[in-house]
C-alpha atoms as a PDB file:
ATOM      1  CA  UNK A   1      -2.878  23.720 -94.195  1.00  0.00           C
ATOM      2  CA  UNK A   2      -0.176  24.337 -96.124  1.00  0.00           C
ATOM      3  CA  UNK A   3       3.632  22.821 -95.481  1.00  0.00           C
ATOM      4  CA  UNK A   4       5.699  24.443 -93.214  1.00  0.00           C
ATOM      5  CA  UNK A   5       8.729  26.623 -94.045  1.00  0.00           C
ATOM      6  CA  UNK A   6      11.923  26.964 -92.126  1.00  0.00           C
ATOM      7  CA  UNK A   7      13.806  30.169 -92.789  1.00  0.00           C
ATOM      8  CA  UNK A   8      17.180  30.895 -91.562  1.00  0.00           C
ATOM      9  CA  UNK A   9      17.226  34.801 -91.715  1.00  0.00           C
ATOM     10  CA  UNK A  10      21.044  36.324 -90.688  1.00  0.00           C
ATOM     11  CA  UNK A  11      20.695  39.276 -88.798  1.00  0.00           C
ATOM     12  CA  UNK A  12      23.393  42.187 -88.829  1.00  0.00           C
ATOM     13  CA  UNK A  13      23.668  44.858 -86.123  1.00  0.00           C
ATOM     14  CA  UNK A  14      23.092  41.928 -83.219  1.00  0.00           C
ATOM     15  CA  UNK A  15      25.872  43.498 -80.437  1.00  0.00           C
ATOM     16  CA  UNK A  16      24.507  41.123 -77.275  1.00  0.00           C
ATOM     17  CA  UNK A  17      22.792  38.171 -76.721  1.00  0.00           C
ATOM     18  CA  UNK A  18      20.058  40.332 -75.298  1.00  0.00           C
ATOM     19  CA  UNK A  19      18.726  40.812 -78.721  1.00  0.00           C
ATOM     20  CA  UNK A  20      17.732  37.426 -79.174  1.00  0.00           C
ATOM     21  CA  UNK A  21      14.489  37.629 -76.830  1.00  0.00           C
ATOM     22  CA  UNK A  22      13.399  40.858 -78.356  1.00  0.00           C
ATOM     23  CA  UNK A  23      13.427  39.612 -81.837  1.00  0.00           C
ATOM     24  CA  UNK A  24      12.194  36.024 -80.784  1.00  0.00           C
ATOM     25  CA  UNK A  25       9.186  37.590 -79.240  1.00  0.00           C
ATOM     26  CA  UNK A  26       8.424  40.016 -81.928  1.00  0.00           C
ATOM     27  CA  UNK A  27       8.698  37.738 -84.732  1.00  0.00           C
ATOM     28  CA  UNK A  28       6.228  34.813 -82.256  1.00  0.00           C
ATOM     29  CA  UNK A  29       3.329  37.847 -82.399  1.00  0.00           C
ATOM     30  CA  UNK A  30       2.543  37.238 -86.109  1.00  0.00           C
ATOM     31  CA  UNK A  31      -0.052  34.480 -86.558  1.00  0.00           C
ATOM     32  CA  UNK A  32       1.571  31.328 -88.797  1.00  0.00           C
ATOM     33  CA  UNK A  33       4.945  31.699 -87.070  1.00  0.00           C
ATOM     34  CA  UNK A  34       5.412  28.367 -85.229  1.00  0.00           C
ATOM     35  CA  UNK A  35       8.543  28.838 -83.457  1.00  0.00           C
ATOM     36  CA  UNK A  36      11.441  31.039 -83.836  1.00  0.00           C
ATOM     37  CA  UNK A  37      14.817  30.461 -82.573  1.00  0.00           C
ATOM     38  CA  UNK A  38      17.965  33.062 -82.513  1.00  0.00           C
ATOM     39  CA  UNK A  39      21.115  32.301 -82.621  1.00  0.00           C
ATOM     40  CA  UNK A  40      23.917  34.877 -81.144  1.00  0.00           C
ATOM     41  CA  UNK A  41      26.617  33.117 -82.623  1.00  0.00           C
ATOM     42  CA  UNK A  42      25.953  33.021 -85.848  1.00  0.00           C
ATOM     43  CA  UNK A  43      23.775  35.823 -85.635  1.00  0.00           C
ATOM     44  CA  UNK A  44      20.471  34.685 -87.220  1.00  0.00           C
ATOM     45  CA  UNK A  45      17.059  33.609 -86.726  1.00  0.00           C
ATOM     46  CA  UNK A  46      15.673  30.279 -87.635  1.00  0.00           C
ATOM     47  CA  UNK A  47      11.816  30.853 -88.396  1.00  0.00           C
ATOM     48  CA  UNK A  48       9.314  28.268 -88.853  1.00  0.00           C
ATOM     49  CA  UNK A  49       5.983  29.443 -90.226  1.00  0.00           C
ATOM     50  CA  UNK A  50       2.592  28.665 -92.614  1.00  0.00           C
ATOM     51  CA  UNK A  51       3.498  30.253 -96.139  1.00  0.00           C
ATOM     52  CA  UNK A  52      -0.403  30.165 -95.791  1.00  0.00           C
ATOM     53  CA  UNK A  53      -0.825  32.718 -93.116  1.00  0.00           C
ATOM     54  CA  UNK A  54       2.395  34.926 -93.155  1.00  0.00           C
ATOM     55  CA  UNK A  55       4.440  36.174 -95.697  1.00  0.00           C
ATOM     56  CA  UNK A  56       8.173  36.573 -95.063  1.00  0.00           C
ATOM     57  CA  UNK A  57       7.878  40.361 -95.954  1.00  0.00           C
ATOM     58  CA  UNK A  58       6.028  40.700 -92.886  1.00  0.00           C
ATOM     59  CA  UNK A  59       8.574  38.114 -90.741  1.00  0.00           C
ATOM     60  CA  UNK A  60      11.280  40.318 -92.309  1.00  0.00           C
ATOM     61  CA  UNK A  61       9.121  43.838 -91.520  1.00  0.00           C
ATOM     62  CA  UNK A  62       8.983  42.442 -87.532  1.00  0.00           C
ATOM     63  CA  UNK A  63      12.155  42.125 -87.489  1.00  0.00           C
ATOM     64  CA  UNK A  64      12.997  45.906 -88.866  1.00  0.00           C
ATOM     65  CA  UNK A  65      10.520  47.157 -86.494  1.00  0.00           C
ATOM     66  CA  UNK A  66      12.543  46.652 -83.408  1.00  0.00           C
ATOM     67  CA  UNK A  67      15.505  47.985 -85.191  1.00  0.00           C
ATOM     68  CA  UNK A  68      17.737  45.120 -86.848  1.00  0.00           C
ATOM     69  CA  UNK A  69      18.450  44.660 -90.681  1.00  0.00           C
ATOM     70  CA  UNK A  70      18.860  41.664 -92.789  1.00  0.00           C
ATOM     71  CA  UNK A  71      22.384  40.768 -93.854  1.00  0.00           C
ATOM     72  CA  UNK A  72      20.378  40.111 -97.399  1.00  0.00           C
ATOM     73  CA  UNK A  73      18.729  43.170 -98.131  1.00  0.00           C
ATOM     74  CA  UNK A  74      19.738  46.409 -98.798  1.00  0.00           C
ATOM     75  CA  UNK A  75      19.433  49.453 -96.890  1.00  0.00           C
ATOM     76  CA  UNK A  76      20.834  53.425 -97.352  1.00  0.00           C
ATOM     77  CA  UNK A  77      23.843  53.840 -96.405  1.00  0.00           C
ATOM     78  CA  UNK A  78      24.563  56.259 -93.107  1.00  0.00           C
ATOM     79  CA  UNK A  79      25.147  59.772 -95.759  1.00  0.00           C
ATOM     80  CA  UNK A  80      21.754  59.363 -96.935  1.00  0.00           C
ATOM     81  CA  UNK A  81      20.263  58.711 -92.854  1.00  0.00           C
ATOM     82  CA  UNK A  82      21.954  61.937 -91.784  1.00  0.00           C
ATOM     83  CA  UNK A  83      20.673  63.966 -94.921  1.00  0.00           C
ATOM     84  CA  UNK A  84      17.232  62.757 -93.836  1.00  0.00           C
ATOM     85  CA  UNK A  85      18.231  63.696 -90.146  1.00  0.00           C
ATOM     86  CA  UNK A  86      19.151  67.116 -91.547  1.00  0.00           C
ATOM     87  CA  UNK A  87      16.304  67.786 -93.277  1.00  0.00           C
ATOM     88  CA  UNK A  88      13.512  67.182 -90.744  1.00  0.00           C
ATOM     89  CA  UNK A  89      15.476  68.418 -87.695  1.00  0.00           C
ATOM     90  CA  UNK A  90      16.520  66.476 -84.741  1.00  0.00           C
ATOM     91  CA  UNK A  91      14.179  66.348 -82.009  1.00  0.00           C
ATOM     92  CA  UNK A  92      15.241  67.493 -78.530  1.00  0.00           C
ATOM     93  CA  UNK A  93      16.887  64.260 -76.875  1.00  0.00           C
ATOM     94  CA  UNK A  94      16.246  62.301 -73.355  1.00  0.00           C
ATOM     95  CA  UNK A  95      18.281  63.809 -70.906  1.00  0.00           C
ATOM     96  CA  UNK A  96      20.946  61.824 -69.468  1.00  0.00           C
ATOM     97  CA  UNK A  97      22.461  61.591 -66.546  1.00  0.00           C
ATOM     98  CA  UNK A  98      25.459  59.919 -65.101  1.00  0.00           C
ATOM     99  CA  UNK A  99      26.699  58.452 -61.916  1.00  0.00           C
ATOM    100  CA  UNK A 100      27.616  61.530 -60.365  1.00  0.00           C
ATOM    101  CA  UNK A 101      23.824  62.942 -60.869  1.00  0.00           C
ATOM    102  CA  UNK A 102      21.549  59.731 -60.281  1.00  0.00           C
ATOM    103  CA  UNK A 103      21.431  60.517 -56.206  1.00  0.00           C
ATOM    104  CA  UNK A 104      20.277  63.633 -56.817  1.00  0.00           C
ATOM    105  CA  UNK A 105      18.092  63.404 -59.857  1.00  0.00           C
ATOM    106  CA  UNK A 106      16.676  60.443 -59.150  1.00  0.00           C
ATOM    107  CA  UNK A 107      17.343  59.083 -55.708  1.00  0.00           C
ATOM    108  CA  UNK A 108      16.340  62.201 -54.262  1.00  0.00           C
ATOM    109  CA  UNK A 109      13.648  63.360 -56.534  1.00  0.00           C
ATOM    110  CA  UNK A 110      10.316  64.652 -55.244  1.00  0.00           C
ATOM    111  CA  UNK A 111       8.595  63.674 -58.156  1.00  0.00           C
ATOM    112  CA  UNK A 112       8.329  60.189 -59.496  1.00  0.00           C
ATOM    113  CA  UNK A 113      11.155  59.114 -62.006  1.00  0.00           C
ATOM    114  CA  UNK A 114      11.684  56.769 -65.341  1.00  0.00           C
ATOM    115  CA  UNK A 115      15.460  56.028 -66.064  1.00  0.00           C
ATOM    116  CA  UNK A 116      16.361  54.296 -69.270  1.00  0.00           C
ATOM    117  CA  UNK A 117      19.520  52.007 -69.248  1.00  0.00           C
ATOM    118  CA  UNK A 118      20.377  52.071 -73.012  1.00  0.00           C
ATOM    119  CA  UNK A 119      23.364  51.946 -75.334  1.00  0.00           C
ATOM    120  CA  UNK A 120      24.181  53.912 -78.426  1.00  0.00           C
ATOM    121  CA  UNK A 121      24.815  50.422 -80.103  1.00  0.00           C
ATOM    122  CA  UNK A 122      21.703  48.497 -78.903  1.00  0.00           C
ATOM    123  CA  UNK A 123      19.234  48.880 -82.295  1.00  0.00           C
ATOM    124  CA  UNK A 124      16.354  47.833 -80.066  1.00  0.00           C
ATOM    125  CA  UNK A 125      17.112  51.019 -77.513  1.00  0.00           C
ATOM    126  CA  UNK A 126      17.039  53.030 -80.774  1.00  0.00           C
ATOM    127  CA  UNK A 127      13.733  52.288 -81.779  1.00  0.00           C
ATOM    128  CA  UNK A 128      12.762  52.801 -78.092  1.00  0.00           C
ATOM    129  CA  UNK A 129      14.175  56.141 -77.575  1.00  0.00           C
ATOM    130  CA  UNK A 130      11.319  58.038 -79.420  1.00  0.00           C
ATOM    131  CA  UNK A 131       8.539  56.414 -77.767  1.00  0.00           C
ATOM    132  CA  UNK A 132       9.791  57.154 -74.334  1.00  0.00           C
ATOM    133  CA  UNK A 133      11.086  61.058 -75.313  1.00  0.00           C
ATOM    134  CA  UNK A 134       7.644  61.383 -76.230  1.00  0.00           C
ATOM    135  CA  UNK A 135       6.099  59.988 -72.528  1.00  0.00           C
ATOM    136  CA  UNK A 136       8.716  62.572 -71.447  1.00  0.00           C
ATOM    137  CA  UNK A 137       6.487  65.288 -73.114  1.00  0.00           C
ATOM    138  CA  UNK A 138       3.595  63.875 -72.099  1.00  0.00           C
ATOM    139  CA  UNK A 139       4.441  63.844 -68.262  1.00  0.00           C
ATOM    140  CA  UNK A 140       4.668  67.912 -68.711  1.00  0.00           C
ATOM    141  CA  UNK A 141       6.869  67.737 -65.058  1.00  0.00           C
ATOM    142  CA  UNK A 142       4.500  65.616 -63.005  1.00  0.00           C
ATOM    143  CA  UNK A 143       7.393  63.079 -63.566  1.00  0.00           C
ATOM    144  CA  UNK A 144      10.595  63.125 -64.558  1.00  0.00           C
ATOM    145  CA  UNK A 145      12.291  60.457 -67.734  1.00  0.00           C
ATOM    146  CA  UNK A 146      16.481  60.501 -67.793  1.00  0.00           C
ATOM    147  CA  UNK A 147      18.413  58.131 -69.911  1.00  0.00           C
ATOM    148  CA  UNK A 148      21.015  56.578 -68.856  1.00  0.00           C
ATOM    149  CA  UNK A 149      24.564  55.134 -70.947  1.00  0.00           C
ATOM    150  CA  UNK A 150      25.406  51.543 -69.572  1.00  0.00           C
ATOM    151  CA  UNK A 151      28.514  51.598 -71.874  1.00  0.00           C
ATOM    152  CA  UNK A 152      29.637  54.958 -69.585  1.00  0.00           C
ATOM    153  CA  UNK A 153      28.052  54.630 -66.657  1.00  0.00           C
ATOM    154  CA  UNK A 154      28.396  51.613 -63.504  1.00  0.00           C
ATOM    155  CA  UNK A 155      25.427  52.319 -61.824  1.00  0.00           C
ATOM    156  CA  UNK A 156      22.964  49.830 -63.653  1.00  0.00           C
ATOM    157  CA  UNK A 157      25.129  47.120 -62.192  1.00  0.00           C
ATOM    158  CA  UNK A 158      23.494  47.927 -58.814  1.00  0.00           C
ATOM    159  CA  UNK A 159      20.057  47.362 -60.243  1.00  0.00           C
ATOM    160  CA  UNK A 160      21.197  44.172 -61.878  1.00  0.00           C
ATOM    161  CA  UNK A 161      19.938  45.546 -65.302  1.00  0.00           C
ATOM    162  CA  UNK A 162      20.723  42.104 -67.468  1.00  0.00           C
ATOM    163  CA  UNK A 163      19.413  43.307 -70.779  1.00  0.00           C
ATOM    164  CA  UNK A 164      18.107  46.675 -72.955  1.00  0.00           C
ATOM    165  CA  UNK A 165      16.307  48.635 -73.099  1.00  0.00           C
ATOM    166  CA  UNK A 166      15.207  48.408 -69.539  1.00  0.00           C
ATOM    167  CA  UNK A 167      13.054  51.236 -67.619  1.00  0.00           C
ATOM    168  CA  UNK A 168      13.181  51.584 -63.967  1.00  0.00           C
ATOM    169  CA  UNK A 169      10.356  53.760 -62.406  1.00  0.00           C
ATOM    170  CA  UNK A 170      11.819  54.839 -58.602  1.00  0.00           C
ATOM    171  CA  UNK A 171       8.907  56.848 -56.168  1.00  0.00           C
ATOM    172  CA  UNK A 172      11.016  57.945 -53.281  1.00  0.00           C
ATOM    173  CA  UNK A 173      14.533  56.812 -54.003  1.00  0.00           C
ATOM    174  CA  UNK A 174      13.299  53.236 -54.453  1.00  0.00           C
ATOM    175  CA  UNK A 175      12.360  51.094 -57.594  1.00  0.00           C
ATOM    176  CA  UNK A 176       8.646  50.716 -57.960  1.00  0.00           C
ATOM    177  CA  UNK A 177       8.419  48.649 -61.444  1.00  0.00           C
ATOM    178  CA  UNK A 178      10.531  47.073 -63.759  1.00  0.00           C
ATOM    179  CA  UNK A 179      10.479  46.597 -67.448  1.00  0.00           C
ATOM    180  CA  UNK A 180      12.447  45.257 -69.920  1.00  0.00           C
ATOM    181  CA  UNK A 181      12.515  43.816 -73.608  1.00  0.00           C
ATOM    182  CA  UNK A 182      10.934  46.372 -75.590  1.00  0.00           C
ATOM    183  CA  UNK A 183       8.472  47.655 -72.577  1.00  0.00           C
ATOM    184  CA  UNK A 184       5.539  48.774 -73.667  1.00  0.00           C
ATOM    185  CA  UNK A 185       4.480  52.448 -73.386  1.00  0.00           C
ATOM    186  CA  UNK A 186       1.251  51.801 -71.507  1.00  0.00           C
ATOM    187  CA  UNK A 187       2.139  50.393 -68.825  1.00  0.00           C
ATOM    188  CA  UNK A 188       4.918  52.605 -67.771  1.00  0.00           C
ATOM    189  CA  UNK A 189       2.123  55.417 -68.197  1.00  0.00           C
ATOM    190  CA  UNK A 190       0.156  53.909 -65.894  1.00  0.00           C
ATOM    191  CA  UNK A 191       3.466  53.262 -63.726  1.00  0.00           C
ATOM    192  CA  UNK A 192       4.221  57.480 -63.329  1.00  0.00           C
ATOM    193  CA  UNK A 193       0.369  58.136 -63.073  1.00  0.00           C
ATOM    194  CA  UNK A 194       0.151  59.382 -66.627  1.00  0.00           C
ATOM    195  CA  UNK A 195      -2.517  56.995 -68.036  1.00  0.00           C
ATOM    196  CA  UNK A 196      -6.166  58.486 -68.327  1.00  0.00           C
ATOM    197  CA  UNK A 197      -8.944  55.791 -68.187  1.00  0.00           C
END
């Protein structure tokens, strides 16, 4: 076996101290990585891993995937992002709803409902958001999917929503499942009745 490395990789874009869990347990799924450990403060991860099993391309790549960047590397700037944006079109968004609407829409709904508590500045809800638009197509009407602002809204403090992204599903006004830290897509299929087996 070869000698251990420990790599102290600074993260940029890390708003909350939410973030650390997400990109703890993302970077622990590669096989080599021995331990990770993030830091909010000084906004990095501490990595230690077999040189002989991982590469830190692929450390750094799991860290990307869940939408942070590396204070070391470079990455194009926000004119080029939009041109790309421009060019391939914008899909249609999540709809979201605010205080005012969640009785209604979701409370009150006859069909079975997904809400996701998000922010514009959490990278992680970012790389989220097109996975669950896409369950939102998928359900065709036999459930509903809303999104839902923490940074403008108060209700998530009644569902003691402690980090993002987080999906509630509610079936008659009350919360049937919970997920949180990057949830994955299958099992809140399964949670609105959309998986096929």
């Amino acid at each position: 076996m070869a000698e251990l490395i420990v790599k102290t990789i600074p993260i940029t874009r890390m708003d909350c101290p939410t973030c650390i869990p997400v990109l703890e347990k993302e970077v622990m799924r590669l096989e080599g990585v021995k331990e990770v450990r993030g830091n909010y403060m000084t906004k990095a991860l501490k990595v230690t891993y077999d040189p002989g099993s991982v590469q830190l391309a692929e450390i750094e790549s799991a860290i990307e995937r869940v939408g942070y960047r590396i204070a070391y590397k470079r990455y194009p700037g926000p004119l080029s992002r939009l041109k790309d944006l421009l060019k391939r079109g914008e899909p249609e968004g999540i709809p979201s709803i605010s205080d005012f609407d969640f009785p209604g829409k979701v409370l009150h709904a006859s069909k079975t409902v997904a809400v996701l508590f998000s922010s514009p500045t959490c990278p992680t809800c970012q790389v989220f958001k097109p996975a669950f638009r896409e369950l939102g197509e998928k359900a065709g009407g036999r459930a509903e999917i809303y999104e839902m602002d923490i940074s403008s809204t108060e209700t998530w403090r009644k569902y003691d929503i402690l980090s993002i992204p987080t999906v509630l599903v509610f079936k008659s006004g009350e919360v049937s499942e919970r997920f949180t830290a990057l949830p994955r897509m299958d099992d809140i299929e399964k949670s609105l009745g959309l998986a096929t087996t």
